[in-house]
Protein backbone atom coordinates (compact mmCIF):
# COMPACT_ATOMS: atom_id res chain seq x y z
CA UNK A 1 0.00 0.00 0.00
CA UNK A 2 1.31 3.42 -0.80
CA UNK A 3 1.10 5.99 1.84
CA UNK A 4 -1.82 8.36 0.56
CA UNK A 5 -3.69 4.20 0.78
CA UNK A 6 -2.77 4.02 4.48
CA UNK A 7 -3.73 7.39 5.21
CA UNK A 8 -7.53 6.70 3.10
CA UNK A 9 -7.92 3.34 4.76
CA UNK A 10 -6.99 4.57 8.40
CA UNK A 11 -9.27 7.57 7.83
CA UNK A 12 -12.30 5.16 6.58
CA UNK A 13 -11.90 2.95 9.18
CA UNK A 14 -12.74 6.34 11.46
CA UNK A 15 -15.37 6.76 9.77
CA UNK A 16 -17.02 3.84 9.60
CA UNK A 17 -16.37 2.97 13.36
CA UNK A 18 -18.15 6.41 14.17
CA UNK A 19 -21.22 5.07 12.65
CA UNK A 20 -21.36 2.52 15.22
CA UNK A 21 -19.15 -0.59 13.04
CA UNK A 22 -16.65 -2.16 15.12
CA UNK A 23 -12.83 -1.27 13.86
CA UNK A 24 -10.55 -3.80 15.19
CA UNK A 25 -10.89 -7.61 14.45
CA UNK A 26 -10.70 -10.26 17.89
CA UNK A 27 -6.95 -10.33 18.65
CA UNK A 28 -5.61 -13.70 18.03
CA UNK A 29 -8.19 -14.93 15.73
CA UNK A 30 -6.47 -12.82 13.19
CA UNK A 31 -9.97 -11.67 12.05
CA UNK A 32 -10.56 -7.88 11.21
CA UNK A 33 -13.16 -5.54 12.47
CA UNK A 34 -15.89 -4.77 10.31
CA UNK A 35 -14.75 -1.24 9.69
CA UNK A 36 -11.62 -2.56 8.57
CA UNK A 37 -12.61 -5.12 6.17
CA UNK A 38 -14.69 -2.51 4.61
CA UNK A 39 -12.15 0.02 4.58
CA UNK A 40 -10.14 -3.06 2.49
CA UNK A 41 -12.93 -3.66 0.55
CA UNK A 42 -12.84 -0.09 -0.54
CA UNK A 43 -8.63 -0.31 -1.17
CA UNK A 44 -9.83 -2.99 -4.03
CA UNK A 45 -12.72 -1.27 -5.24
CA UNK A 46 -10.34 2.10 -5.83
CA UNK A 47 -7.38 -0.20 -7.48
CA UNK A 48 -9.93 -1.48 -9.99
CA UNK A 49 -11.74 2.06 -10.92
CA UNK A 50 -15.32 1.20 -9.66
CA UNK A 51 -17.45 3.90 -9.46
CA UNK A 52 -19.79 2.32 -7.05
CA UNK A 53 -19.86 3.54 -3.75
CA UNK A 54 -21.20 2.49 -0.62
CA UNK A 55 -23.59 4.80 2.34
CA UNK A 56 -21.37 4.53 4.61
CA UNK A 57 -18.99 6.64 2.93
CA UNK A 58 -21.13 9.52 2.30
CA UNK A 59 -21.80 12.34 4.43
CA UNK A 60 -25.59 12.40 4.14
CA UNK A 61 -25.26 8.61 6.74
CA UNK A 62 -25.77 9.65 9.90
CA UNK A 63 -24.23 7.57 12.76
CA UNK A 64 -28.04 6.21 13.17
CA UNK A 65 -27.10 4.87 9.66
CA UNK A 66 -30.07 6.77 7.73
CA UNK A 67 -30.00 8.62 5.23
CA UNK A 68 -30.30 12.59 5.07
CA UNK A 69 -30.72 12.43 1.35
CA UNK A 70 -33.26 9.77 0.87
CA UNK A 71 -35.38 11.23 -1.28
CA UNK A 72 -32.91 12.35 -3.15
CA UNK A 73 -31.22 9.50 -3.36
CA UNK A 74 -34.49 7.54 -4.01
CA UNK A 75 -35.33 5.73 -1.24
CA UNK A 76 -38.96 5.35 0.14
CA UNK A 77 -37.69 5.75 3.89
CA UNK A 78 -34.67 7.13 5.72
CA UNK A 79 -32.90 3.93 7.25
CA UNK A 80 -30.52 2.15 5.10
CA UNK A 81 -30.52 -1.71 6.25
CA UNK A 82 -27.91 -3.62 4.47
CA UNK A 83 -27.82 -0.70 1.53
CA UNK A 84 -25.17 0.70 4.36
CA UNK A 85 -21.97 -1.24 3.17
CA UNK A 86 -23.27 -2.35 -0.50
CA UNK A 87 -21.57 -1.29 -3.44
CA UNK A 88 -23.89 0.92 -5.59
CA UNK A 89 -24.34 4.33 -7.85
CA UNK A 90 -26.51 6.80 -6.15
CA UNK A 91 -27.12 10.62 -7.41
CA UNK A 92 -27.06 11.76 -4.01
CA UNK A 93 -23.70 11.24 -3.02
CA UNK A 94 -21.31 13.23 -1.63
CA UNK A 95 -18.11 11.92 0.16
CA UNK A 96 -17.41 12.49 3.51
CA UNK A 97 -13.32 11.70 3.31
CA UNK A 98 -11.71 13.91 0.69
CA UNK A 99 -8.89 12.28 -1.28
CA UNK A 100 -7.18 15.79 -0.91
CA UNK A 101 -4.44 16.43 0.84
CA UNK A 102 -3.35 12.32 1.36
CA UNK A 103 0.04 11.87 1.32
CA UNK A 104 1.69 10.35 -1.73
């Protein structure tokens, strides 16, 4: 991983263990958190150039994980279930980690 990768996935993982997902895997098992396996998720999906993103990433999901935006985005209600960590394309959204400034 480059450095401007370790500084994305560290700030993801943040963010995604702000909105409630646990970060760190069970030490020993060698498992990782959810948070992280996301954030690693996310490391592939960038390498590749998917355009897909996931709520969890935008700034409209709350730490209740619903969606400011829903109607925008075009959902008939505000909680986001399992649409939380699925890939997807979605006209509403706006990142909440900028890219800019990461370290190369």
């Amino acid at each position: 991983m480059s450095t401007a990768e370790v500084d994305l996935f560290m700030a993801r993982v943040e963010r995604f263990t702000s909105r409630g997902l646990p970060g760190r895997g069970l030490p020993g098992w060698g498992l990782p958190g959810w948070a992280e396996s996301l954030a690693d998720r996310l490391l592939v999906r960038d390498r590749e150039g998917d355009d897909r993103r996931m709520c969890i990433e935008c700034r409209h999901c709350t730490s209740g994980r619903s969606c400011g935006r829903a109607r925008a985005a075009g959902l008939s209600h505000q909680e986001l279930g399992e649409l939380t960590a699925m890939l997807q394309r979605c006209p509403a959204f706006a990142p909440a980690i900028s890219m800019e400034g990461a370290r190369p």
